[in-house]
PDB file of N, CA and C in Angstrom:
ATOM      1  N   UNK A   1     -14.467   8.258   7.522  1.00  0.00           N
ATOM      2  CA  UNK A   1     -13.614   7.241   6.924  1.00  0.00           C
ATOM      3  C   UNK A   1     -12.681   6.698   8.002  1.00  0.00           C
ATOM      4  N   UNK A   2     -12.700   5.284   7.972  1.00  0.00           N
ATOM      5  CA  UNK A   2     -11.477   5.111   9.108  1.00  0.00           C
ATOM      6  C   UNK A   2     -10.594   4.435   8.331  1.00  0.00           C
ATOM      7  N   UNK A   3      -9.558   4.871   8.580  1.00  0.00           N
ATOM      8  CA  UNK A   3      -8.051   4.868   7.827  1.00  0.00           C
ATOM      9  C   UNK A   3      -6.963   4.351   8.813  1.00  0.00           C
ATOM     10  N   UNK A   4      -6.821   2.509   8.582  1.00  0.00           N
ATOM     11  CA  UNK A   4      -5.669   2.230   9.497  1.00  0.00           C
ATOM     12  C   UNK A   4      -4.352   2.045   8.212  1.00  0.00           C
ATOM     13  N   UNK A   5      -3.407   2.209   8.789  1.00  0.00           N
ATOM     14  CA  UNK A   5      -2.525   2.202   8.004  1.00  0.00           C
ATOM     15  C   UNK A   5      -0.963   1.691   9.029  1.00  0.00           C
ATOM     16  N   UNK A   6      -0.306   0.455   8.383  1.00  0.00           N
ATOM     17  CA  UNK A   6       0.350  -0.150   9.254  1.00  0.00           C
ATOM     18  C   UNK A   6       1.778  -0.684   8.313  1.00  0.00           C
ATOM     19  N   UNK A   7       2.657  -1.664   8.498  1.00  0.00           N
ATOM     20  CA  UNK A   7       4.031  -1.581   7.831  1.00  0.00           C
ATOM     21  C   UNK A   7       3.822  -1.893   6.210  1.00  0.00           C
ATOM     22  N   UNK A   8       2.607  -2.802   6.358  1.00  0.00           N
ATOM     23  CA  UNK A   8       2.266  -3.850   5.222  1.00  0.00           C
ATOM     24  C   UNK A   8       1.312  -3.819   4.794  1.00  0.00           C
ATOM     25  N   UNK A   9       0.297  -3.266   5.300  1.00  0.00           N
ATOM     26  CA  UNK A   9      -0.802  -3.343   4.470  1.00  0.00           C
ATOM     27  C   UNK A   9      -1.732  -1.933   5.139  1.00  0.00           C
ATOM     28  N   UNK A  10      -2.851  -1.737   4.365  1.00  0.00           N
ATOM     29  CA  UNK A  10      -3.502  -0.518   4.964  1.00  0.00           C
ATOM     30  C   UNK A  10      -5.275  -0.748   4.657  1.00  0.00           C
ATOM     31  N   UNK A  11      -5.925  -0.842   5.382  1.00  0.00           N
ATOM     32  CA  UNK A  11      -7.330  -0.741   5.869  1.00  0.00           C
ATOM     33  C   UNK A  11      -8.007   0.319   5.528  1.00  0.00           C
ATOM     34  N   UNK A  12      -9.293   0.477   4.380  1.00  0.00           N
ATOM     35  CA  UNK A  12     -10.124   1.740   4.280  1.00  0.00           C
ATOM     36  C   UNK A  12     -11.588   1.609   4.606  1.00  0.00           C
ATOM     37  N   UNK A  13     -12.405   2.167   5.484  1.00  0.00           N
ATOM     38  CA  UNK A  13     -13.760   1.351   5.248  1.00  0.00           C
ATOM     39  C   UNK A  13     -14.747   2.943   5.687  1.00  0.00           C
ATOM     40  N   UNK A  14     -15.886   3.262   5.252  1.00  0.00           N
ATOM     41  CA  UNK A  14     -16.287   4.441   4.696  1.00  0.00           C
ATOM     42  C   UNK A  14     -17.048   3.808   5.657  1.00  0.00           C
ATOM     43  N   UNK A  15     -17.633   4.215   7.178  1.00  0.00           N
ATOM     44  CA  UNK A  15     -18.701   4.291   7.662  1.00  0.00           C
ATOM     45  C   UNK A  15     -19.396   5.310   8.338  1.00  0.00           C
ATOM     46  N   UNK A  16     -19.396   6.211   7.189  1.00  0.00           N
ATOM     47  CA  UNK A  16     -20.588   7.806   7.735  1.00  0.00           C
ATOM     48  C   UNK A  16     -21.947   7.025   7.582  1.00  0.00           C
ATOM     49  N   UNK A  17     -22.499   5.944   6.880  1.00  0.00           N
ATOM     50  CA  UNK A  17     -23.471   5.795   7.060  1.00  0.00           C
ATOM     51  C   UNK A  17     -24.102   4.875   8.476  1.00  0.00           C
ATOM     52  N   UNK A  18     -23.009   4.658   8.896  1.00  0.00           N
ATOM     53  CA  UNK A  18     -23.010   3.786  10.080  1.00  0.00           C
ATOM     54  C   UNK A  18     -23.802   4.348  11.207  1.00  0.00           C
ATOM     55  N   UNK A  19     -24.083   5.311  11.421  1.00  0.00           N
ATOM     56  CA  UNK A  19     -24.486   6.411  12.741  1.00  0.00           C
ATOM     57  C   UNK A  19     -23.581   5.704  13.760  1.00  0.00           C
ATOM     58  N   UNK A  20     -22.101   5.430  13.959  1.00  0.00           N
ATOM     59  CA  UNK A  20     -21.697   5.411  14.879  1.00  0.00           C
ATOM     60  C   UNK A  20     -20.950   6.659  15.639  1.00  0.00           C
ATOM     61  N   UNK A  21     -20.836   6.720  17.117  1.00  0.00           N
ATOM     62  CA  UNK A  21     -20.510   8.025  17.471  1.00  0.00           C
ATOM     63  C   UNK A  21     -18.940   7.961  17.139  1.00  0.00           C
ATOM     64  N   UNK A  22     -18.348   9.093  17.542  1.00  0.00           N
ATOM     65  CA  UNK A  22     -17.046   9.647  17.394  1.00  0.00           C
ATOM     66  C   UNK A  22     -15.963   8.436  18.013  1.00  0.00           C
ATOM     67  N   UNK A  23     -16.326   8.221  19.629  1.00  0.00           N
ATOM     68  CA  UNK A  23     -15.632   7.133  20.356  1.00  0.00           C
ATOM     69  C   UNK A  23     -16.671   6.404  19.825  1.00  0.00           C
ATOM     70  N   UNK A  24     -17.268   5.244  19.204  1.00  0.00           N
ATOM     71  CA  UNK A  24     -17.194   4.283  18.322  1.00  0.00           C
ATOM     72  C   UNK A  24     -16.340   3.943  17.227  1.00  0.00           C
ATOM     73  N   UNK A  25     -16.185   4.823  16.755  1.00  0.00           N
ATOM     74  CA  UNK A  25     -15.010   4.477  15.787  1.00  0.00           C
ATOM     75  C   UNK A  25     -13.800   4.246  16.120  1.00  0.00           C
ATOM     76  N   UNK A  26     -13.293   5.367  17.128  1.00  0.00           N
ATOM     77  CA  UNK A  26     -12.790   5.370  17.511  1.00  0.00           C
ATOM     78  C   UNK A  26     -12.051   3.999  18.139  1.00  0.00           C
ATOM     79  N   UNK A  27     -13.042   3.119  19.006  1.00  0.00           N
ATOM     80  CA  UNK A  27     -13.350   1.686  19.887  1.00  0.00           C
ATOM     81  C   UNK A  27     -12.758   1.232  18.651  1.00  0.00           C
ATOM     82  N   UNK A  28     -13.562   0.616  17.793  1.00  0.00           N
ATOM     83  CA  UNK A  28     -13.614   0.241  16.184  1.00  0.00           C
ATOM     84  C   UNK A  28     -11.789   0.337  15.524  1.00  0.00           C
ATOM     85  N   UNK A  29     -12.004   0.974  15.423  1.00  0.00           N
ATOM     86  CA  UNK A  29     -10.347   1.585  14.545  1.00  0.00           C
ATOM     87  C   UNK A  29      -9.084   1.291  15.966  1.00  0.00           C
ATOM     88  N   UNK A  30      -9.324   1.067  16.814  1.00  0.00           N
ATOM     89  CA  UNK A  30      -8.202   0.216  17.765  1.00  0.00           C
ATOM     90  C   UNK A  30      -8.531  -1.135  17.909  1.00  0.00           C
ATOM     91  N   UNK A  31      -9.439  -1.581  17.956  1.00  0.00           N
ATOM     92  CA  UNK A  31      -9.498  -3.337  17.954  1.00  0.00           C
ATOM     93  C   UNK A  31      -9.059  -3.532  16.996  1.00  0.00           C
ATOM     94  N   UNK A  32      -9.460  -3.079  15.619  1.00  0.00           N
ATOM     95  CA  UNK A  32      -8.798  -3.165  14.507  1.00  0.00           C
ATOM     96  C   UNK A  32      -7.324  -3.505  14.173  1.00  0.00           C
ATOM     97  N   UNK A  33      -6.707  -2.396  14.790  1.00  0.00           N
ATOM     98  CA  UNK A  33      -5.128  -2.437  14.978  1.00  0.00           C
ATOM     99  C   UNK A  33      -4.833  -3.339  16.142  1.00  0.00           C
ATOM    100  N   UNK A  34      -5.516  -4.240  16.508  1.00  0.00           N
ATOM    101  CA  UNK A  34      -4.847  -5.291  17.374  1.00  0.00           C
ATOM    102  C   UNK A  34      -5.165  -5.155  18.963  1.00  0.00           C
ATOM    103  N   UNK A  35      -5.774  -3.726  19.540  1.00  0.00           N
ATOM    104  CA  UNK A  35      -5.592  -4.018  20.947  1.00  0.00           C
ATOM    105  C   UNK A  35      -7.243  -4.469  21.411  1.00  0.00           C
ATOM    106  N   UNK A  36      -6.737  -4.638  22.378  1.00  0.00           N
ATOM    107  CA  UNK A  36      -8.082  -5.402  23.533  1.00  0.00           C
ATOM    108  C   UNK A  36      -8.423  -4.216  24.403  1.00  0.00           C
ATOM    109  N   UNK A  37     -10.247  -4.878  24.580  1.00  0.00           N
ATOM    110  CA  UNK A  37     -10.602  -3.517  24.769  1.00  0.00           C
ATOM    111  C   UNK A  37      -9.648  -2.870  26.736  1.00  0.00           C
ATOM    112  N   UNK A  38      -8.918  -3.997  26.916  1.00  0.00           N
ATOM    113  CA  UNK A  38      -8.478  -3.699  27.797  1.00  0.00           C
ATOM    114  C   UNK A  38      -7.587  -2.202  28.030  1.00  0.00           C
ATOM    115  N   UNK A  39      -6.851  -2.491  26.591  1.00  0.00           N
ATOM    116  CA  UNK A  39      -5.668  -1.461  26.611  1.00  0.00           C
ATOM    117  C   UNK A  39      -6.470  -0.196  26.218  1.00  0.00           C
ATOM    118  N   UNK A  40      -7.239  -0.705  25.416  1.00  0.00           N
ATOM    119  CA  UNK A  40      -7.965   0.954  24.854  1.00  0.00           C
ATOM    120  C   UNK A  40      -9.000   2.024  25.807  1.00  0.00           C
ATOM    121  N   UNK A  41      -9.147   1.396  27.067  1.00  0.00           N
ATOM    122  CA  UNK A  41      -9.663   1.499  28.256  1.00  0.00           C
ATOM    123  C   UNK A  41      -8.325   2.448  28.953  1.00  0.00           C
ATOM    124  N   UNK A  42      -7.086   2.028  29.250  1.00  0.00           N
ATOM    125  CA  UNK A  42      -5.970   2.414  29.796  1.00  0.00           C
ATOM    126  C   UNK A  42      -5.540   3.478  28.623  1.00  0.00           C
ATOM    127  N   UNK A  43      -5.715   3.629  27.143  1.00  0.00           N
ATOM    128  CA  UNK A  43      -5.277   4.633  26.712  1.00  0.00           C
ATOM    129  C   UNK A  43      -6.114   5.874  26.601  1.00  0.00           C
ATOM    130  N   UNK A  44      -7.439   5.459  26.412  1.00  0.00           N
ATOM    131  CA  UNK A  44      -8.030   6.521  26.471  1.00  0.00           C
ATOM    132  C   UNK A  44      -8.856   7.293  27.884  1.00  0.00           C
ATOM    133  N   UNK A  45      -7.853   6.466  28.935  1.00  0.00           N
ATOM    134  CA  UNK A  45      -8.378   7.113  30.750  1.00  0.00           C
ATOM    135  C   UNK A  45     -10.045   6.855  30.465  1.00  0.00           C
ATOM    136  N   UNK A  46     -10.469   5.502  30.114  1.00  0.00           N
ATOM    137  CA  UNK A  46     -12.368   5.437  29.892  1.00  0.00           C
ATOM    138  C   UNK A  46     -12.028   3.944  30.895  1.00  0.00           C
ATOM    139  N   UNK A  47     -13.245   3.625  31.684  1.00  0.00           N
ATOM    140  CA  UNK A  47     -13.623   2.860  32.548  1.00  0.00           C
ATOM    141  C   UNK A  47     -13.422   1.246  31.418  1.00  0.00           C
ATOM    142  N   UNK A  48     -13.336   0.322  31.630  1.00  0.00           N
ATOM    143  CA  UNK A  48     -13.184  -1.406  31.469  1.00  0.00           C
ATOM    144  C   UNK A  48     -14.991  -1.365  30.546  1.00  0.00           C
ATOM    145  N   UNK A  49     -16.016  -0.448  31.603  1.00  0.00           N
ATOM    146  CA  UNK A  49     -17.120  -0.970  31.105  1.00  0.00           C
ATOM    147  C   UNK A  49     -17.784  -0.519  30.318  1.00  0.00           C
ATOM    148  N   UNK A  50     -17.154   1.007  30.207  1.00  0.00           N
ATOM    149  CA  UNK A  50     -17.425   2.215  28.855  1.00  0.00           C
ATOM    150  C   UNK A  50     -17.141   1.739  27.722  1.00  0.00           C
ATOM    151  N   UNK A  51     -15.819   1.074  27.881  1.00  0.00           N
ATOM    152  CA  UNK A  51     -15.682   0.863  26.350  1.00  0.00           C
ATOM    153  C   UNK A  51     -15.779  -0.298  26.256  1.00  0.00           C
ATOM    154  N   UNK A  52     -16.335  -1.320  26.805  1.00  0.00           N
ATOM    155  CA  UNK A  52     -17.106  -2.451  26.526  1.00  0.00           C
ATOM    156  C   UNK A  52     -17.907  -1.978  25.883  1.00  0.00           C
ATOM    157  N   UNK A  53     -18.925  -1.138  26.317  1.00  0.00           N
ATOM    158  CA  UNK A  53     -20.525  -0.660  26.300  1.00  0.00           C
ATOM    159  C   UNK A  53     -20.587  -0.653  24.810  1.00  0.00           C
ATOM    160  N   UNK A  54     -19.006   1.106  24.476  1.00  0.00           N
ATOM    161  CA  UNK A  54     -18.996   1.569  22.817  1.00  0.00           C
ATOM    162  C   UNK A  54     -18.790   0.571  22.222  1.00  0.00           C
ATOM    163  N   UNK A  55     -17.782  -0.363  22.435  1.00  0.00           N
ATOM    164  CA  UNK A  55     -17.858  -1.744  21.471  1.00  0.00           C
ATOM    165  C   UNK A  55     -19.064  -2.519  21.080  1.00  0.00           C
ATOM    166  N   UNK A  56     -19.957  -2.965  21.908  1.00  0.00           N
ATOM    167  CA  UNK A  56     -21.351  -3.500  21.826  1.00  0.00           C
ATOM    168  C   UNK A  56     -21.934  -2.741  21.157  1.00  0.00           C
ATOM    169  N   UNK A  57     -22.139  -0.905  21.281  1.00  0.00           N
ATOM    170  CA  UNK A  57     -23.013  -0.392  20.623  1.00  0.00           C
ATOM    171  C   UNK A  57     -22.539  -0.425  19.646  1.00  0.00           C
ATOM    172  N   UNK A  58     -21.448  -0.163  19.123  1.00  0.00           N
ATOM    173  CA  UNK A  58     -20.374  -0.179  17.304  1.00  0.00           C
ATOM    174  C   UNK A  58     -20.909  -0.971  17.060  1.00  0.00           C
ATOM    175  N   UNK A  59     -21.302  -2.465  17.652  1.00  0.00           N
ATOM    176  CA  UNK A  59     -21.347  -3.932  16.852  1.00  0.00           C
ATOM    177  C   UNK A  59     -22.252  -3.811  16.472  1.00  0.00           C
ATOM    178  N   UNK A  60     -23.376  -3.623  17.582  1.00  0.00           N
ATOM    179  CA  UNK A  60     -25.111  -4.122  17.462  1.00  0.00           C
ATOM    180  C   UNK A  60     -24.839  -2.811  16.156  1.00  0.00           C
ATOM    181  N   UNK A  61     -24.960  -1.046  15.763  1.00  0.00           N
ATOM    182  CA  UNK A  61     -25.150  -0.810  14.525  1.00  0.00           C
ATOM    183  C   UNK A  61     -24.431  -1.668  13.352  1.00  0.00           C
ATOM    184  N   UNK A  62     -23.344  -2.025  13.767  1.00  0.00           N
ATOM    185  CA  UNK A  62     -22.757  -2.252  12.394  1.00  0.00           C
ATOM    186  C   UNK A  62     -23.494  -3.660  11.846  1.00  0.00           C
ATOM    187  N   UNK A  63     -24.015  -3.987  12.867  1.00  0.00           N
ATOM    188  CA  UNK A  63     -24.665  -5.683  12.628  1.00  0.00           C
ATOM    189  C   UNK A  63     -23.818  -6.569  12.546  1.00  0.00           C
ATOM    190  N   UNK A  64     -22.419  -6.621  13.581  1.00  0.00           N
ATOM    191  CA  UNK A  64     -21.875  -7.502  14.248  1.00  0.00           C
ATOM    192  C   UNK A  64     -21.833  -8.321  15.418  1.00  0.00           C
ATOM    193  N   UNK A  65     -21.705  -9.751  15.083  1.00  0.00           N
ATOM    194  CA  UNK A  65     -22.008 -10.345  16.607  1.00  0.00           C
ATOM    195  C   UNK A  65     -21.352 -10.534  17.453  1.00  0.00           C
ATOM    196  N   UNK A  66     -20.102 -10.712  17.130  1.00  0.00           N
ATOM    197  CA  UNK A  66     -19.250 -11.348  17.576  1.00  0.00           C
ATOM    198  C   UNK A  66     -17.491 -10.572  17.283  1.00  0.00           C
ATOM    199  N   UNK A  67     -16.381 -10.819  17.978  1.00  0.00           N
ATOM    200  CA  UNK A  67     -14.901 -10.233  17.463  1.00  0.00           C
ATOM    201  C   UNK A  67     -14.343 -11.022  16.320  1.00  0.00           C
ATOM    202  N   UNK A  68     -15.139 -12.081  16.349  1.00  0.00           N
ATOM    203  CA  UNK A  68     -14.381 -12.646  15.052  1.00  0.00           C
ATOM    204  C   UNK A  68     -15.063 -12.559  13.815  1.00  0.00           C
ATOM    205  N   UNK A  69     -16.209 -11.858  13.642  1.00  0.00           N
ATOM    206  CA  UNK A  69     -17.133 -11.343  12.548  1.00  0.00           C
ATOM    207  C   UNK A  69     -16.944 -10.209  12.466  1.00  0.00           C
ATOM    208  N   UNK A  70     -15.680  -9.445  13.164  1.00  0.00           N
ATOM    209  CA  UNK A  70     -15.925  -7.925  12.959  1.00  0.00           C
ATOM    210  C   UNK A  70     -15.644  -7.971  11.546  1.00  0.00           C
ATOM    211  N   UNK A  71     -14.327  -8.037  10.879  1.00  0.00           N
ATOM    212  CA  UNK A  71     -13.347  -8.139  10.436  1.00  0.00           C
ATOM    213  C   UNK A  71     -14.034  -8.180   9.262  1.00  0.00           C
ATOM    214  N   UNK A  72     -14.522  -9.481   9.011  1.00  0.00           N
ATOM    215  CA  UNK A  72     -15.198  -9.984   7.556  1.00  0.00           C
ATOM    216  C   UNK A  72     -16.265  -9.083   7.436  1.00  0.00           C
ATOM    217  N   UNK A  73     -17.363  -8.748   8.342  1.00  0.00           N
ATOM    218  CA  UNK A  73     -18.622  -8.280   8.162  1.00  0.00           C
ATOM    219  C   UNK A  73     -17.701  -6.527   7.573  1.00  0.00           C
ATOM    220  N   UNK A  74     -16.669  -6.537   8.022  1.00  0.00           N
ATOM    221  CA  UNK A  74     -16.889  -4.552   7.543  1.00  0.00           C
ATOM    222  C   UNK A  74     -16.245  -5.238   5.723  1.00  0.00           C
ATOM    223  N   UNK A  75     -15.556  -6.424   5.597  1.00  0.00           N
ATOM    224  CA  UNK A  75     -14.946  -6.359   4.111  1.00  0.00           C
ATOM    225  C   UNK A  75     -16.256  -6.314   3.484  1.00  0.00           C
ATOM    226  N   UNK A  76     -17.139  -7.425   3.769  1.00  0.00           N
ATOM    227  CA  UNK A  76     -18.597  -7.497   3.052  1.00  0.00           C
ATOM    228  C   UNK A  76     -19.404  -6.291   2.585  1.00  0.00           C
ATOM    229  N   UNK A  77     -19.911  -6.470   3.953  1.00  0.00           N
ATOM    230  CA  UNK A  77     -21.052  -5.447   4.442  1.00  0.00           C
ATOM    231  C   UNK A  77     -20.691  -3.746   4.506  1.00  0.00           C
ATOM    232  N   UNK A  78     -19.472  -3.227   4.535  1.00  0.00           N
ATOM    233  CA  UNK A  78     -19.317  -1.838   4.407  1.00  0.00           C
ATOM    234  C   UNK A  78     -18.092  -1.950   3.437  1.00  0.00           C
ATOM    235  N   UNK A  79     -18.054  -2.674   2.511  1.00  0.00           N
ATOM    236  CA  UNK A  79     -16.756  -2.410   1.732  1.00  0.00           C
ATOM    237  C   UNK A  79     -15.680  -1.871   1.842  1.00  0.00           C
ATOM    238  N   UNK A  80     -14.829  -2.858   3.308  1.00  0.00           N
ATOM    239  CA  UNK A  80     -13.502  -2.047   3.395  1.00  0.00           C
ATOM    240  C   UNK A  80     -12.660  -2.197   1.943  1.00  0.00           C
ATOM    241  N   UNK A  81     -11.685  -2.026   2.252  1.00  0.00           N
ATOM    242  CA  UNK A  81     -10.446  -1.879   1.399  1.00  0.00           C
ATOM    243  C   UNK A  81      -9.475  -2.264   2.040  1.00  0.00           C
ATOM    244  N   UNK A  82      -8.612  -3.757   1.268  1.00  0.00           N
ATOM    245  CA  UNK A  82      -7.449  -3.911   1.564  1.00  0.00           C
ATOM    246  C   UNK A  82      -6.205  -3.846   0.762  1.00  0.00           C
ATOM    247  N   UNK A  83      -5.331  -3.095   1.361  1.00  0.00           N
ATOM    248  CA  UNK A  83      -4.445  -3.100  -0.114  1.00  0.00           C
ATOM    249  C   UNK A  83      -2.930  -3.324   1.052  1.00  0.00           C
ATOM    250  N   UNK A  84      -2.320  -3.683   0.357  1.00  0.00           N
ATOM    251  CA  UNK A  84      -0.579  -4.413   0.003  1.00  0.00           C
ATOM    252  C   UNK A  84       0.122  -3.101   0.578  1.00  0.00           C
ATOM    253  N   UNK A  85       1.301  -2.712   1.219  1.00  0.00           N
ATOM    254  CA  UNK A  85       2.248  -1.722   0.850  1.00  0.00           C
ATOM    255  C   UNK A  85       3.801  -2.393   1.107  1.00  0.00           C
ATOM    256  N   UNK A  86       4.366  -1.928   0.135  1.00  0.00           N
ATOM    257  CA  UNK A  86       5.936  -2.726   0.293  1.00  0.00           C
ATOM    258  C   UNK A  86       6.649  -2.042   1.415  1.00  0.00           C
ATOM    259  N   UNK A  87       7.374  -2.008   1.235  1.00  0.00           N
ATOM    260  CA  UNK A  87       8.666  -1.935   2.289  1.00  0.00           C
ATOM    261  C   UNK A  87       9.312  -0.803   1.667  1.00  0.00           C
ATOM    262  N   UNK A  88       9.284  -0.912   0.608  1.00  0.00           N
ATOM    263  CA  UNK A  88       9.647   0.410  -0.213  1.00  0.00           C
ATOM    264  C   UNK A  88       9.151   1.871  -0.009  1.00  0.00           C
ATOM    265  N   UNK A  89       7.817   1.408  -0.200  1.00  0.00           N
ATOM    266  CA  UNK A  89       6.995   2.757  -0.440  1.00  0.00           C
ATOM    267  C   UNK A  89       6.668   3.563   1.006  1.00  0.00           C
ATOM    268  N   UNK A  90       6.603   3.035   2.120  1.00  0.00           N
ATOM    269  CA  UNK A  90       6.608   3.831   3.913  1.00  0.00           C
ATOM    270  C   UNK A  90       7.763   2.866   5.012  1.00  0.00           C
ATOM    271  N   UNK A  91       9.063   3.595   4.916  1.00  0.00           N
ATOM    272  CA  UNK A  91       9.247   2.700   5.899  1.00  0.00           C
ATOM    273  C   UNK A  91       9.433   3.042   7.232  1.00  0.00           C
ATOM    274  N   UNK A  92       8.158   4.039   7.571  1.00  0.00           N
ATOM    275  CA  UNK A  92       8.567   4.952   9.222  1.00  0.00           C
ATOM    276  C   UNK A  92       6.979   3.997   9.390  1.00  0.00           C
ATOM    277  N   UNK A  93       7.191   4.664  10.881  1.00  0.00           N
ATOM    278  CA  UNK A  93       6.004   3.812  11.595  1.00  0.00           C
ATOM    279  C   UNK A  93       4.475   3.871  11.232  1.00  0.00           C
ATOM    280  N   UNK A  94       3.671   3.025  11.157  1.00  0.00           N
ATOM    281  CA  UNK A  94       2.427   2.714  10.406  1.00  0.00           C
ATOM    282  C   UNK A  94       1.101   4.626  11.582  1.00  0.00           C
ATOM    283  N   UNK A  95       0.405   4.465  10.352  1.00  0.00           N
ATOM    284  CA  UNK A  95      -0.550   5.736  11.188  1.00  0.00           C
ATOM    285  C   UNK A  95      -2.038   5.411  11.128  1.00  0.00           C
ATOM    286  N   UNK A  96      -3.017   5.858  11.838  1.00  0.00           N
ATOM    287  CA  UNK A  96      -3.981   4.943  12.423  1.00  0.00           C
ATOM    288  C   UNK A  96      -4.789   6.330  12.262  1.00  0.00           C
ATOM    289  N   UNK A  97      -5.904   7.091  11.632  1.00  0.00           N
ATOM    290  CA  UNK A  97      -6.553   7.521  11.565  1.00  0.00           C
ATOM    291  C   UNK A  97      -7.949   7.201  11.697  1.00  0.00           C
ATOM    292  N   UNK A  98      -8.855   7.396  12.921  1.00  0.00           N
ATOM    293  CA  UNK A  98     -10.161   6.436  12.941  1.00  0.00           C
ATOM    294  C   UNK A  98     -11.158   7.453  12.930  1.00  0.00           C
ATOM    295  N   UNK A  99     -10.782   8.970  13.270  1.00  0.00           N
ATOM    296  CA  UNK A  99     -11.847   9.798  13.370  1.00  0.00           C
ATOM    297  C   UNK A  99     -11.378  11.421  12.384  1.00  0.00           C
ATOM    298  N   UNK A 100     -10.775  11.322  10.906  1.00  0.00           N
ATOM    299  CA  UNK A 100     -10.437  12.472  10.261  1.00  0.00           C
ATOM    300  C   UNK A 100     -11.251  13.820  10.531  1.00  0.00           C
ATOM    301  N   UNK A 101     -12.738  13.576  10.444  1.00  0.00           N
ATOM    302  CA  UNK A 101     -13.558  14.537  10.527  1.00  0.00           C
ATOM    303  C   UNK A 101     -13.480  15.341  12.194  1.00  0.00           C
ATOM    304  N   UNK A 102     -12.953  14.542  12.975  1.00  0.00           N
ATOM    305  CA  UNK A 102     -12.706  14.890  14.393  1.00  0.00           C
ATOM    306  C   UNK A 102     -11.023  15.317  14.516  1.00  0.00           C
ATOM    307  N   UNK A 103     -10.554  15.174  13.494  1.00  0.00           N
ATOM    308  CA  UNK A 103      -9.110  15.592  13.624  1.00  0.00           C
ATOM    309  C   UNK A 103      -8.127  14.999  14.511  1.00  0.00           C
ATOM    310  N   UNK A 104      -8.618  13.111  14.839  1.00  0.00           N
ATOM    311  CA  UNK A 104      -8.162  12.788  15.756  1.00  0.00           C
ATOM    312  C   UNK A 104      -6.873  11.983  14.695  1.00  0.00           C
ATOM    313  N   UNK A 105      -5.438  11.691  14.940  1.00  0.00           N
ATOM    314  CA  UNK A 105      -4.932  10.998  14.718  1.00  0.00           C
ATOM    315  C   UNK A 105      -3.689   9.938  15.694  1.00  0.00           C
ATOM    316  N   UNK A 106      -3.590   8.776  15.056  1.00  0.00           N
ATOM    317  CA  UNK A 106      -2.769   7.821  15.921  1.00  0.00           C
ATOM    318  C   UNK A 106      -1.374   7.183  15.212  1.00  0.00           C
ATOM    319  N   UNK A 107      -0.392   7.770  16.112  1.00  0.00           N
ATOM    320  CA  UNK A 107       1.065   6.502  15.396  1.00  0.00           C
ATOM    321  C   UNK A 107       0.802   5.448  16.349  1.00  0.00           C
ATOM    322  N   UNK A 108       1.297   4.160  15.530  1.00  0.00           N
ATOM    323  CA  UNK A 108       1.541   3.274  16.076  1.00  0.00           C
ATOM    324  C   UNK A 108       3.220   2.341  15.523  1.00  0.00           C
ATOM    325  N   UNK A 109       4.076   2.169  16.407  1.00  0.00           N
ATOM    326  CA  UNK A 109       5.417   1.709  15.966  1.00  0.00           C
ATOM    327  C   UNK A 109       5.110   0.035  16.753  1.00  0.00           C
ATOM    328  N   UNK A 110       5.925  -0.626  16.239  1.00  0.00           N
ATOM    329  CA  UNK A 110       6.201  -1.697  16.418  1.00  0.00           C
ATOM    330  C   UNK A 110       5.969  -2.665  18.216  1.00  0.00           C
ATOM    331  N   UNK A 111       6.007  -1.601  18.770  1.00  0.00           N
ATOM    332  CA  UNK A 111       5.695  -2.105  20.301  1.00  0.00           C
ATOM    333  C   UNK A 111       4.474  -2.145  20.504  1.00  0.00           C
ATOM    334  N   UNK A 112       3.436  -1.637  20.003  1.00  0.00           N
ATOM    335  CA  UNK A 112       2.329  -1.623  20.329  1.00  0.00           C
ATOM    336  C   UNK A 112       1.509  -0.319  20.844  1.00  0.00           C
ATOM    337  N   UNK A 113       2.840   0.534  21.083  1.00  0.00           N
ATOM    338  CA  UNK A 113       2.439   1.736  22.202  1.00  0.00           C
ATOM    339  C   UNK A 113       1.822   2.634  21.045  1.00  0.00           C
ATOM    340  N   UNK A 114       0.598   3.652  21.195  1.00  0.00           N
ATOM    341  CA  UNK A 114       0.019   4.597  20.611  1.00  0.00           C
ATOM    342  C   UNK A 114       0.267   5.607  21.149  1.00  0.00           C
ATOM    343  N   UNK A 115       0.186   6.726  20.286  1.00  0.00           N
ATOM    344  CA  UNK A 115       0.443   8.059  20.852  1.00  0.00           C
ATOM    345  C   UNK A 115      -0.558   8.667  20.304  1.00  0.00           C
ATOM    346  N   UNK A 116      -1.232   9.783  20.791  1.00  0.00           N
ATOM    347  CA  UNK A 116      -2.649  10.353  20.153  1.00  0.00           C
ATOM    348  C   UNK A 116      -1.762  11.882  19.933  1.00  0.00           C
ATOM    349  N   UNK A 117      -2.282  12.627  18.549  1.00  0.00           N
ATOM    350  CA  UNK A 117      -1.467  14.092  18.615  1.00  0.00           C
ATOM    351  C   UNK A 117      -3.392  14.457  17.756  1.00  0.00           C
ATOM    352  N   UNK A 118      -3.429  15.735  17.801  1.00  0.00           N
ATOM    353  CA  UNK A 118      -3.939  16.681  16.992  1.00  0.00           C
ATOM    354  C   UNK A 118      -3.257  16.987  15.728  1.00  0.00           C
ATOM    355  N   UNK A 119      -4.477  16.846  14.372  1.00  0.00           N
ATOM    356  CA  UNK A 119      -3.755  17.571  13.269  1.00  0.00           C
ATOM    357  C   UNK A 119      -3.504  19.114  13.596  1.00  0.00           C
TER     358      UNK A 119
END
C-alpha cells in the first residue's frame, strides 16, 4: 500500500498487484510528494541514472507513459484514494509511507526536506 499523507489531503493506492520492486515504490511514492527524480537521487545516495532507470521501470509496469499521466493513470487504473483532511484533524507535519511491508517510513514538513526513520 503506498500511503502519502500531507497537511490537506492524503493519497491511498493498493499496488501489491503491481510487481513493482521495493525502490519502485519507493521512486513512485516521492515523485508523488513533489520531488524530482533529481532530489530523490541525492536522498537516497542512488546515482541520477538508477533512479531514472526505477522510474521507467515503475512506469512501463504500471502502464504509464509519461509524468503527467502518472497521477491520473494510478486514480483510474489502480484506484487510488483521495480524501480531504482539515486543519483540525493533523496539524504536525504530513507522513509519507511508500513501502509499510518494508517498514520504511518518511516525514515530510513544509520545506521539502525528508527524513527516513525505521518503524
Amino acid at each position: 500500500m503506498l500511503d502519502l499523507q500531507y497537511e490537506h489531503f492524503r493519497l491511498q493506492v493498493d499496488l501489491s498487484g503491481s510487481r513493482l520492486t521495493a525502490k519502485e515504490k519507493d521512486v513512485i511514492g516521492l515523485l508523488l510528494a513533489g520531488h524530482s527524480v533529481k532530489a530523490i537521487s541525492i536522498m537516497r545516495n542512488r546515482s541520477l541514472k538508477t533512479v531514472s532507470s526505477q522510474k521507467q521501470n515503475a512506469y512501463k509496469k504500471l502502464g504509464v507513459r509519461n509524468d503527467i499521466g502518472l497521477f491520473p493513470w494510478l486514480l483510474k487504473g489502480w484506484g487510488m484514494q483521495v480524501s480531504y483532511r482539515s486543519e483540525e484533524t493533523d496539524a504536525t507535519a504530513g507522513q509519507i509511507n511508500t513501502g509499510a511491508e518494508q517498514g520504511y517510513r518518511y516525514r515530510c514538513c513544509r520545506s521539502g526536506d525528508v527524513d527516513e526513520y525505521r518503524k
